[in-house]
Protein backbone atom coordinates (compact mmCIF):
# COMPACT_ATOMS: atom_id res chain seq x y z
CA UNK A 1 -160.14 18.01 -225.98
CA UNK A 2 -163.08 17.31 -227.79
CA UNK A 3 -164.40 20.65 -228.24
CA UNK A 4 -166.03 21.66 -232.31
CA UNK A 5 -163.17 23.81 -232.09
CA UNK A 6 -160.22 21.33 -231.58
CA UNK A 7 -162.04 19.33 -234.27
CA UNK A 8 -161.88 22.02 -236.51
CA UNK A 9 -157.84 22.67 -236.03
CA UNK A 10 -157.23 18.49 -236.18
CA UNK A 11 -159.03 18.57 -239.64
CA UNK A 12 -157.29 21.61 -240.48
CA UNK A 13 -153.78 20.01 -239.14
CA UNK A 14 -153.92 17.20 -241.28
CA UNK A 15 -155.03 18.57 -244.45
CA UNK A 16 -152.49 20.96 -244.44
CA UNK A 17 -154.29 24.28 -243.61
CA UNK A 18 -151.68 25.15 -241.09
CA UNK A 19 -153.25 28.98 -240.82
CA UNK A 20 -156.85 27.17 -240.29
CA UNK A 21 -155.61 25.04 -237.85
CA UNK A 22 -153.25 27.82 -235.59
CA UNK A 23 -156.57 30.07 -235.72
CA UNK A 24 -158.57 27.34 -234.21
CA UNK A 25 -155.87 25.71 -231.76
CA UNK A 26 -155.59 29.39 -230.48
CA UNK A 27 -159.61 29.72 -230.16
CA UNK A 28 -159.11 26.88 -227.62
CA UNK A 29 -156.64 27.84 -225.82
CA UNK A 30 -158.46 30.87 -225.23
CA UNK A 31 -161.39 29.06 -224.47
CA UNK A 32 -160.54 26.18 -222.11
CA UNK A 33 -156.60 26.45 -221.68
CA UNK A 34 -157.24 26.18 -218.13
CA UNK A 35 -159.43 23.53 -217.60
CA UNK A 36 -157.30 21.46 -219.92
CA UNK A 37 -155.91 17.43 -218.59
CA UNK A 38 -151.83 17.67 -217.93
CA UNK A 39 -150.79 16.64 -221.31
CA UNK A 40 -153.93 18.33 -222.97
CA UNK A 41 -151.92 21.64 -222.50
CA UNK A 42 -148.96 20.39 -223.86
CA UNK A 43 -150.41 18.61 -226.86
CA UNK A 44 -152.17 21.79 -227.99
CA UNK A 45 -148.82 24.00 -227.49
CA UNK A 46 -146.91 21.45 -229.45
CA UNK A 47 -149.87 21.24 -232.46
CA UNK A 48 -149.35 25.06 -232.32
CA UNK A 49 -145.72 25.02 -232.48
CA UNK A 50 -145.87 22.78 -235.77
CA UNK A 51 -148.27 25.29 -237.54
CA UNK A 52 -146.06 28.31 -236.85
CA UNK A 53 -142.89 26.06 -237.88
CA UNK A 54 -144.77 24.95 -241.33
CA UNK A 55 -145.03 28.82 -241.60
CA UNK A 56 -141.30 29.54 -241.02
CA UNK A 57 -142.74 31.69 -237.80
CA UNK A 58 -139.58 30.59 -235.70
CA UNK A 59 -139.40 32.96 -232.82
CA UNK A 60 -143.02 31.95 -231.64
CA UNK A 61 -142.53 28.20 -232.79
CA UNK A 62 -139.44 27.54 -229.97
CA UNK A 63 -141.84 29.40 -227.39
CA UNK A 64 -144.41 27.35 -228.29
CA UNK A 65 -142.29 23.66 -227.96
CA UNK A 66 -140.73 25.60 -224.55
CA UNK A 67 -144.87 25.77 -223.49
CA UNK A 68 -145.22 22.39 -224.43
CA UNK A 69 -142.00 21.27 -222.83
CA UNK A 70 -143.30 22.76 -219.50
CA UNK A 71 -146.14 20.51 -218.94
CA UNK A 72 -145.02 16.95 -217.66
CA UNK A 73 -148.11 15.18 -218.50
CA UNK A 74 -146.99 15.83 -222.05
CA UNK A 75 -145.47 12.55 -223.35
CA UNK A 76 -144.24 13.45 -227.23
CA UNK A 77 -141.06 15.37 -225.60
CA UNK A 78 -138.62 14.07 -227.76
CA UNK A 79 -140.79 14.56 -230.85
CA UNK A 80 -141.19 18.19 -229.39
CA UNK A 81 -137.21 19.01 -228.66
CA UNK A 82 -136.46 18.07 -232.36
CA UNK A 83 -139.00 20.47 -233.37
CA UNK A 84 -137.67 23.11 -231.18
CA UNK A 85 -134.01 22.45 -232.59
CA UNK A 86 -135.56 23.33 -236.16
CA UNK A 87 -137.03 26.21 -234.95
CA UNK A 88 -133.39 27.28 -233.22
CA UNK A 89 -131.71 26.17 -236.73
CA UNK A 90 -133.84 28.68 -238.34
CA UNK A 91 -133.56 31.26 -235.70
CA UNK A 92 -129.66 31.08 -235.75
CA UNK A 93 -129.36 30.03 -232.93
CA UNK A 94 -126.99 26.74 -233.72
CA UNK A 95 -125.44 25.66 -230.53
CA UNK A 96 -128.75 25.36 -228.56
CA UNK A 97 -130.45 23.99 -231.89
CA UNK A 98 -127.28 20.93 -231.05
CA UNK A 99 -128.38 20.76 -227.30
CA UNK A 100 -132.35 20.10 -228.40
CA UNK A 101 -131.12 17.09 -230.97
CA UNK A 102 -129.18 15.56 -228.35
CA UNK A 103 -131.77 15.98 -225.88
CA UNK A 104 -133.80 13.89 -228.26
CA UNK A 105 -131.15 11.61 -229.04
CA UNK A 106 -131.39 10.29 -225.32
CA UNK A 107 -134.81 9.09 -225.18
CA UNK A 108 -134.43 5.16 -226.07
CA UNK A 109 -137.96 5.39 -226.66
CA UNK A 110 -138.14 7.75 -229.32
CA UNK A 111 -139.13 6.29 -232.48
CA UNK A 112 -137.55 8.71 -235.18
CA UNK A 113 -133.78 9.10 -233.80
CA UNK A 114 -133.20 9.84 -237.83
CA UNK A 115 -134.66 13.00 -237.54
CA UNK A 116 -132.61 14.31 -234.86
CA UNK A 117 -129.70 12.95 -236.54
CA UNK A 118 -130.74 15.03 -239.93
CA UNK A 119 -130.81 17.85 -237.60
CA UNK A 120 -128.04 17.85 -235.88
CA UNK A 121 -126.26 17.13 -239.11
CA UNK A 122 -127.43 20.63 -240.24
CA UNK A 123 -126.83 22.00 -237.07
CA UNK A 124 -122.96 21.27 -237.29
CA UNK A 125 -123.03 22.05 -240.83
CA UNK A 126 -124.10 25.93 -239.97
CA UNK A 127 -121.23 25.61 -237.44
CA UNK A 128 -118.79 24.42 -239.64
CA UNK A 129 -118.22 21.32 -237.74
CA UNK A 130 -118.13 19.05 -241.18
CA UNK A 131 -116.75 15.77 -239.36
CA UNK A 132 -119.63 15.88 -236.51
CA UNK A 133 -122.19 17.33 -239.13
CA UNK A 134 -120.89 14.07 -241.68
CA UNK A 135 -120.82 11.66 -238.43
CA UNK A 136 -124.39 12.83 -237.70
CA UNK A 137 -125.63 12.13 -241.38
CA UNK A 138 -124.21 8.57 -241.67
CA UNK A 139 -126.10 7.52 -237.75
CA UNK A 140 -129.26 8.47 -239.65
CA UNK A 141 -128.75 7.16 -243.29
CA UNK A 142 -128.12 3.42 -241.26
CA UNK A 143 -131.28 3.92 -239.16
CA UNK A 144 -133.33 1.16 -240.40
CA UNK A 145 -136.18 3.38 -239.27
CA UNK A 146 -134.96 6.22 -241.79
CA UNK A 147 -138.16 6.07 -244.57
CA UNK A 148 -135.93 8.41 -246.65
CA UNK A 149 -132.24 7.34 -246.17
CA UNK A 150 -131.11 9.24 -249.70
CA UNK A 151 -131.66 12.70 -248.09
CA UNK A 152 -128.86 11.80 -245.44
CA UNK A 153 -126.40 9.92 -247.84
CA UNK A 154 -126.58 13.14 -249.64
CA UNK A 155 -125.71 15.37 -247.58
CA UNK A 156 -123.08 12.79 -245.73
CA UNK A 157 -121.39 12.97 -249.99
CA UNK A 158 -121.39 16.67 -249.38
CA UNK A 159 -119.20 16.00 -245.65
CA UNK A 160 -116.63 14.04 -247.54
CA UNK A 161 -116.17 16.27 -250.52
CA UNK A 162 -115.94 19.65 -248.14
CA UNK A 163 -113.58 16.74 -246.32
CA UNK A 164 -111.41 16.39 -249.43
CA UNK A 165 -112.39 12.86 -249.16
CA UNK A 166 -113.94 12.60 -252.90
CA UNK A 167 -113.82 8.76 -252.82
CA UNK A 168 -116.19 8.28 -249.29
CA UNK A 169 -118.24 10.55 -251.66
CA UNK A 170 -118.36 8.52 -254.51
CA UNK A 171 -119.49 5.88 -252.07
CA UNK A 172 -122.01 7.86 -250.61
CA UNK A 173 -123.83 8.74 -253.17
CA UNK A 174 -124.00 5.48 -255.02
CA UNK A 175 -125.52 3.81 -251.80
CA UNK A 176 -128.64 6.19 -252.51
CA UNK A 177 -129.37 4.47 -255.67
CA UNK A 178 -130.08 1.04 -253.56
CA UNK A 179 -133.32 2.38 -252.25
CA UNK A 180 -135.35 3.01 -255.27
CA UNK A 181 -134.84 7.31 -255.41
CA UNK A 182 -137.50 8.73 -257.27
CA UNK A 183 -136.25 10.75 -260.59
CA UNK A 184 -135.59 13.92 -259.51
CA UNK A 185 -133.53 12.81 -256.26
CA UNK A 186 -132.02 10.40 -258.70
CA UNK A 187 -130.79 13.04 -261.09
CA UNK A 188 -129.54 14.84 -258.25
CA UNK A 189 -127.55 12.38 -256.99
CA UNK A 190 -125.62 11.77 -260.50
CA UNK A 191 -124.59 15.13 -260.37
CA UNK A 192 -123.20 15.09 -257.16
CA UNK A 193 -121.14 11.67 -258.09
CA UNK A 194 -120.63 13.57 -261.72
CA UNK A 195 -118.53 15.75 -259.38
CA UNK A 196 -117.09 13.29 -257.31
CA UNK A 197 -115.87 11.23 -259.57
CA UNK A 198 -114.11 14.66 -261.29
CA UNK A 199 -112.49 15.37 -258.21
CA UNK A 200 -111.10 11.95 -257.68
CA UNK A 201 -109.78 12.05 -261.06
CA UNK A 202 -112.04 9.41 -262.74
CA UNK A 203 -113.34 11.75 -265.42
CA UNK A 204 -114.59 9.30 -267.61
CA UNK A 205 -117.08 7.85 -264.89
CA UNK A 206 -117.80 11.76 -264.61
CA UNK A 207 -119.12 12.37 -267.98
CA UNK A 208 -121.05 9.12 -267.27
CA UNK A 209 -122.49 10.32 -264.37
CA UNK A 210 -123.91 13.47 -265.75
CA UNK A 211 -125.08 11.78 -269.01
CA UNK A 212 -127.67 10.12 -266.49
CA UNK A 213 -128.40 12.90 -264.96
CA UNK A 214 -129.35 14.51 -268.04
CA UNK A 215 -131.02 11.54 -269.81
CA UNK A 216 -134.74 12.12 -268.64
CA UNK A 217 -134.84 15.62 -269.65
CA UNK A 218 -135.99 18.59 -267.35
CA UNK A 219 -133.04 18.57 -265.26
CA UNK A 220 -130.04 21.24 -265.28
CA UNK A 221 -126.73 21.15 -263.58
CA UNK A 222 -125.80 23.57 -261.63
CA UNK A 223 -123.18 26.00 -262.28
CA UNK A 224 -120.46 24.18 -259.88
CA UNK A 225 -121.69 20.91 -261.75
CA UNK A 226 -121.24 22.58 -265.61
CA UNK A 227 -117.76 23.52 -264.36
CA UNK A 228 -116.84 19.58 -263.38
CA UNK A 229 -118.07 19.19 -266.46
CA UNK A 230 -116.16 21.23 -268.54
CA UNK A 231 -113.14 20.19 -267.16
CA UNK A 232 -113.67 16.22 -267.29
CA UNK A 233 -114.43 16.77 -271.31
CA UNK A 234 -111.24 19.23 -271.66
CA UNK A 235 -109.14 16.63 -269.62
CA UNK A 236 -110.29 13.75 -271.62
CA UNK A 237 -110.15 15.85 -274.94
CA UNK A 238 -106.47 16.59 -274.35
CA UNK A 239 -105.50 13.12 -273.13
CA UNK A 240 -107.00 12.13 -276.88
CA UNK A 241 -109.31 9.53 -274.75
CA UNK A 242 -112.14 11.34 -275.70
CA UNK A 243 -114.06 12.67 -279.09
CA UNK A 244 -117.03 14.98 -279.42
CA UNK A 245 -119.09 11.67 -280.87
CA UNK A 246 -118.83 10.18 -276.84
CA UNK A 247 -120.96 12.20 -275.55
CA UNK A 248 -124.21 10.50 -276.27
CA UNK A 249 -127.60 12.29 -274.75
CA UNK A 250 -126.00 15.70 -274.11
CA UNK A 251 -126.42 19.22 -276.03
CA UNK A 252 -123.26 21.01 -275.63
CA UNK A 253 -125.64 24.74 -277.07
CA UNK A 254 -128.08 24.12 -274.21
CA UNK A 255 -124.95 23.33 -271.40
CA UNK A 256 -122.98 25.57 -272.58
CA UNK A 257 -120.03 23.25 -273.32
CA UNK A 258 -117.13 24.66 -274.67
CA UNK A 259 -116.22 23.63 -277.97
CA UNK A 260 -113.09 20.89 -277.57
CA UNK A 261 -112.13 22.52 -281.07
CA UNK A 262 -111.32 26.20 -279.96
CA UNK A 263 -108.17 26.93 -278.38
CA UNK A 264 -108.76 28.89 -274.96
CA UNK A 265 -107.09 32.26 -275.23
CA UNK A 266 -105.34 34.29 -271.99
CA UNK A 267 -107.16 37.26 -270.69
CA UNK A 268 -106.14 40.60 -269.21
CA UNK A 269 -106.53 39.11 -265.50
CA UNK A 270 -104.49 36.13 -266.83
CA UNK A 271 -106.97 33.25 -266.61
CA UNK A 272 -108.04 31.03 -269.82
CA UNK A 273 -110.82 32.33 -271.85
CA UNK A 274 -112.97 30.70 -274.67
CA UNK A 275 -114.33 32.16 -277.27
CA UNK A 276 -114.40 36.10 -277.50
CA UNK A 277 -117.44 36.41 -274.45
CA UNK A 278 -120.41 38.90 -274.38
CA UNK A 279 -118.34 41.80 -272.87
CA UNK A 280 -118.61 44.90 -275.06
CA UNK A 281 -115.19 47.11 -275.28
CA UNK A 282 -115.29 50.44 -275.16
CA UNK A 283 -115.48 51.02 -278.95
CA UNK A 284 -118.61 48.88 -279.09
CA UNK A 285 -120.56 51.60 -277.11
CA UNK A 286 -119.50 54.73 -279.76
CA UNK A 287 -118.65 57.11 -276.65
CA UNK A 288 -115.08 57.59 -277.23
CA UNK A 289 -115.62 58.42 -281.38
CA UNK A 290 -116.31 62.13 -280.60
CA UNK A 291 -115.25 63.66 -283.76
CA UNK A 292 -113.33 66.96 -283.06
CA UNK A 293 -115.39 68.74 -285.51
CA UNK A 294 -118.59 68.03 -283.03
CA UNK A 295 -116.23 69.71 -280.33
CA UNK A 296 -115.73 72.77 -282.43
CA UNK A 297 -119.82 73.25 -282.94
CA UNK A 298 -120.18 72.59 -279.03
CA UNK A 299 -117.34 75.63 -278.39
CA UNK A 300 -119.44 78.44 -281.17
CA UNK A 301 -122.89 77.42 -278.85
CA UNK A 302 -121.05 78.60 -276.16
CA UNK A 303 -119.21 81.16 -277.81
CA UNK A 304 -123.03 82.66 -278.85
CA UNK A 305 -124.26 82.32 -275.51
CA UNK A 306 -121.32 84.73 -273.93
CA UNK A 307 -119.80 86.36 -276.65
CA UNK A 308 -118.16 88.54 -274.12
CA UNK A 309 -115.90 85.58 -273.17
CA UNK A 310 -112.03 86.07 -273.35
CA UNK A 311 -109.84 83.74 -275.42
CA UNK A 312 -108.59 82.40 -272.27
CA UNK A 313 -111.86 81.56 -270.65
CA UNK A 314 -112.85 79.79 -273.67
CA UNK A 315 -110.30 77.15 -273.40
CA UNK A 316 -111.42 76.38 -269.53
CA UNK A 317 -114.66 75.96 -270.84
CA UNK A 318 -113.13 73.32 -273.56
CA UNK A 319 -111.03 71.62 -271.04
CA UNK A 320 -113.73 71.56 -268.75
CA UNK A 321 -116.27 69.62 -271.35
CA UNK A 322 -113.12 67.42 -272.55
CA UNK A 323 -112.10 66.40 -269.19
CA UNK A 324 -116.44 65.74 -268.51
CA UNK A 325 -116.36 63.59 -271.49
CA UNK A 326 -113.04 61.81 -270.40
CA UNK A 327 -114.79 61.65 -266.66
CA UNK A 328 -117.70 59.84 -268.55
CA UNK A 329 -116.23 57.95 -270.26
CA UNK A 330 -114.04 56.28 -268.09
CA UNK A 331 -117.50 55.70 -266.27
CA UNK A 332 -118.82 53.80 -268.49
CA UNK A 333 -115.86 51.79 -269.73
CA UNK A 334 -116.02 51.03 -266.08
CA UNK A 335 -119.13 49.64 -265.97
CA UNK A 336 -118.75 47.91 -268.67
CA UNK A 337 -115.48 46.15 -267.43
CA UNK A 338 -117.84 45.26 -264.22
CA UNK A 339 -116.70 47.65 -261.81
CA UNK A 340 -118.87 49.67 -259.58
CA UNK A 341 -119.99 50.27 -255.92
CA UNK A 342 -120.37 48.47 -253.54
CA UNK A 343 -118.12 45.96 -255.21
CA UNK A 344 -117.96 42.43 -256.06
CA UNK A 345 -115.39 41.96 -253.21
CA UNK A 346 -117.30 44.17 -251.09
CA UNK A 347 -120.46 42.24 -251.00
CA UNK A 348 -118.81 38.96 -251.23
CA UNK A 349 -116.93 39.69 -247.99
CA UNK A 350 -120.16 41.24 -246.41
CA UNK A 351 -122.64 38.26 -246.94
CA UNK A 352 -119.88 35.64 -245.21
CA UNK A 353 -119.24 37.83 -242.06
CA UNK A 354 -123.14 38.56 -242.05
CA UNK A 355 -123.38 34.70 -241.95
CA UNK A 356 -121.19 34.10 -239.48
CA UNK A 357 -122.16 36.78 -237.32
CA UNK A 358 -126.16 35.18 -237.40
CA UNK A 359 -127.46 38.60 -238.83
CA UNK A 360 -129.60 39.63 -241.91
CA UNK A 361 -128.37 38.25 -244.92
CA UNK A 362 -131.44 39.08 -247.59
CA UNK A 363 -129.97 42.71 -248.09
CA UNK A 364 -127.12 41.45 -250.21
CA UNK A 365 -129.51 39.42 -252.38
CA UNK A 366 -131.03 40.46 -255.67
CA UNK A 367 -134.59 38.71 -254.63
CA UNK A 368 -136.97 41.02 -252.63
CA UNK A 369 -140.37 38.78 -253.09
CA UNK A 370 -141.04 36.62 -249.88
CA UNK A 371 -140.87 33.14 -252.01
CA UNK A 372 -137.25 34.37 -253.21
CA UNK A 373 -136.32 35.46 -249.40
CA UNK A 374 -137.55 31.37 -248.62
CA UNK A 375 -134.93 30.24 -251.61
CA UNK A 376 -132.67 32.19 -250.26
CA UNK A 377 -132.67 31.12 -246.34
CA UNK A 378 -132.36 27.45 -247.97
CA UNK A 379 -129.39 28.60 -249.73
CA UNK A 380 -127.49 29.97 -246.47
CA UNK A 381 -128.91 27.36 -244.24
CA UNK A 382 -125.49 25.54 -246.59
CA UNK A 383 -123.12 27.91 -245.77
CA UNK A 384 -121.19 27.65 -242.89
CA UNK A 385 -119.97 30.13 -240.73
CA UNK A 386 -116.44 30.80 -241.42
CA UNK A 387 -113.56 33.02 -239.91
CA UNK A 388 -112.75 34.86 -242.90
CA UNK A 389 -112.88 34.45 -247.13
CA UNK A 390 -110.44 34.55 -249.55
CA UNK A 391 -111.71 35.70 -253.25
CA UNK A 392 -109.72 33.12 -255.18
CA UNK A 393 -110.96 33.86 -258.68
CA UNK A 394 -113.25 37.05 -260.07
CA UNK A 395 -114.59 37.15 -263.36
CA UNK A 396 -116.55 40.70 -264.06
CA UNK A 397 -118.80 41.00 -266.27
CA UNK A 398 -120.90 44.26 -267.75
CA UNK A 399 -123.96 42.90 -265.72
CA UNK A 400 -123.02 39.67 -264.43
CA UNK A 401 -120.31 38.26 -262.23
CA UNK A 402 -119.07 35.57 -260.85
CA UNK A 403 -116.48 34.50 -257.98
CA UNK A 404 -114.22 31.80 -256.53
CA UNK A 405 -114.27 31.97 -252.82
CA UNK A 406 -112.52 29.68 -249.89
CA UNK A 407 -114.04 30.57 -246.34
CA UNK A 408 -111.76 29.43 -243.55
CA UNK A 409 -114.01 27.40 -241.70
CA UNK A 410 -113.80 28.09 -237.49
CA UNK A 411 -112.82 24.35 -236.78
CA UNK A 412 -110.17 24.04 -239.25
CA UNK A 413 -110.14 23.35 -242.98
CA UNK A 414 -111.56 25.73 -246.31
CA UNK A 415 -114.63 25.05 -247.99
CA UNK A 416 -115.06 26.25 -251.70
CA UNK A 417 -118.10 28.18 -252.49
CA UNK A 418 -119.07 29.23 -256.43
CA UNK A 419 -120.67 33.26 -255.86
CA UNK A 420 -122.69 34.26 -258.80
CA UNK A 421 -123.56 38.20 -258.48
CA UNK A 422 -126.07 40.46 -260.84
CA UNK A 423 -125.47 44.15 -261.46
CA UNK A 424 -128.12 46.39 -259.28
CA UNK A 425 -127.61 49.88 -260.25
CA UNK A 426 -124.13 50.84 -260.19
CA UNK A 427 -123.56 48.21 -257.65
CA UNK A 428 -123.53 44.82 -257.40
CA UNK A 429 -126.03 42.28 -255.63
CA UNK A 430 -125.83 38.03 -254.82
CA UNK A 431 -127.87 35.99 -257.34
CA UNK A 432 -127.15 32.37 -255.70
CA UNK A 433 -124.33 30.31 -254.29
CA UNK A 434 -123.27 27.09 -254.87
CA UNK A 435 -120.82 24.72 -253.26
CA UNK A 436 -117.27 24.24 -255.31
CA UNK A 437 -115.46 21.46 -255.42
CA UNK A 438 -111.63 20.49 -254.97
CA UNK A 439 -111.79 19.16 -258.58
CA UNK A 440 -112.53 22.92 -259.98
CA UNK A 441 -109.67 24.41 -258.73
């Protein structure tokens, strides 16, 4: 294939320009598909494949590797089937996405066994298969191979603390620090062991942990990570082994922190509360200060306008506006409080079973742009499918929400998972999803 055209794709290929290079790989198969060498075929089926994988085009990506697959002159097979298994992670499709990686996984000769590891690691994860998925991520964190070993012992931390196992975590994620993590994957990291070490109990080590992750500015912690956090300074506060002056190289305004001065107060749903919130009551919004004598100019306008009205048919009309007003205003002291339609619950409940069922998920999310829809299939590529949810904790708010759930995974075992919702309308729509640790409940 050494036609101006395949050329043209290669460059393309390997500077990037993925829609160049599918144009032009296309243009040849057109061309000369035909007259191409066994392997030739395959080779340009499997280039293709990778440009409509870069462009999260998964449907035609699998059909491409199956092209590919089909022609046994083609000798990158395994390099192909781990492709493919992407492609089936992102289609859904999770137990042939496993079959692909272990395909892979039995060619002796294949020179990046790490990837299909990573893989199959997410494959199990979607399956909610945490011990294989964990398993999976630990074979390719010790491939010597692995140019990127941190990416696994991540997500093998993650195993163990969905595990319960916050210890193995701790481990975990302090091996990633031995190969020389750039900043950002570094910061990450101390977050994660910020957390582990709160769910073990070592809360000290915690605040530690997060301090780092903090110290080279442009990094914030997540809102399952700010809860570890809170609690680690509350437990330390209360256990006197701890004083606002310790915590050197954080900004409790910019966090969020609560104060270890203020006493939390009990709310109406019975759960601690500090400080007095953001949550307007219903005599912040001046609705329910109608002053009687504005009643009694509302009941002479319509007393002008039908002056023929009886006595009696005056007072439906007065019920009738009092009850509207009462109808109103329980409406809006509603919304207010956070209710509306669909509910919290409701969508909650909706976005797990769609999950689990492998259907559209986007519809329950507040992003509509196609970069947000690409934030968001990262996001659920986490969550595993699970046989049911239980909403642990709900706190409403006017216009934003947010919600303790444990999903029942199919194999056995709950994982937690931190819901943060945004008011849309009258109803209520996701705004991101984060995992939540033992240590939180």
């Amino acid at each position: 294939m050494n036609s101006a055209n395949y050329i043209m794709a290669d460059t393309a290929y390997k500077n990037g320009d993925f829609v160049t290079a599918l144009k032009s790989f296309y243009t040849v198969l057109k061309e000369g598909g035909s007259d191409l060498e066994p392997g030739e075929l395959g080779l340009l089926y499997y280039r293709i494949g990778n440009c409509l994988l870069k462009m999260y085009t998964f449907n035609e990506a699998a059909i491409s590797y199956q092209k590919a697959l089909e022609d046994t002159g083609f000798t990158q097979r395994s390099a192909a089937k781990v492709n493919l298994g992407k492609a089936q992670l992102g289609l859904g499709h999770y137990e042939d996405a496993v079959q692909s990686f272990n395909e892979a996984l039995t060619d002796t000769t294949y020179a990046k066994p790490y990837q299909a590891q990573m893989g199959l690691g997410n494959a199990y994860t979607k399956l909610g298969m945490i011990v294989d998925a964990g398993t999976a991520y630990r074979n390719a964190a010790l491939d010597e191979r692995n140019p990127n070993p941190s990416k696994a012992l991540m997500s093998l931390g993650s195993c163990f603390m969905a595990l319960g196992r916050p210890e193995d975590a701790i481990e975990s994620y302090n091996a990633i620090f031995e190969f020389d993590p750039s900043q950002l994957v570094a910061q990450k990291a101390y977050e994660s062991l910020g957390q582990a070490f709160c769910a073990a109990g070592h809360y000290p080590e915690a605040l530690d942990a997060f301090s780092r992750a903090l110290e080279p500015g442009g990094f914030t912690l997540s809102g399952a990570a700010q809860a570890d956090y809170h609690k680690a300074l509350q437990v330390l506060h209360e256990s006197k082994a701890f004083s606002p002056e310790n915590l050197a190289g954080f900004d409790a305004q910019e966090l969020g922190v609560v104060n270890p001065e203020l006493e939390p107060t009990v709310g109406a749903d019975g759960n601690e509360v500090y400080g007095a919130g953001n949550v307007p009551t219903a005599n912040d919004t001046g609705f329910f200060d109608v002053a009687e004598s504005d009643l009694v100019r509302l009941s002479k306008k319509q007393m002008r306008g039908q002056r023929k009205l009886k006595h009696t048919g005056l007072k439906v009309i007065l019920t009738i506006i009092i009850l509207l007003i009462l109808v109103l205003g329980t409406a809006v002291f509603g919304y207010i409080q956070g209710f509306g339609w669909p509910t919290q619950e409701t969508v909650i409940e909706e976005i797990f079973a769609a999950n689990a069922a492998g259907t559209d998920t986007t519809r329950y999310w507040i992003a509509t742009s196609d970069e947000e829809i690409k934030v968001i299939e990262r996001i659920m590529d986490m969550v595993a499918p699970t046989a049911s949810v239980d909403i642990v904790f709900l706190e409403r708010g006017m216009t934003e929400s947010e919600a303790l759930v444990a999903a029942n995974l199919n194999e056995g075992g709950t994982v937690h998972y931190q819901v943060f919702l945004e008011r849309e309308g009258i109803g209520w729509k996701i705004s991101s999803i984060d995992l939540y640790f033992a240590s939180n409940q």
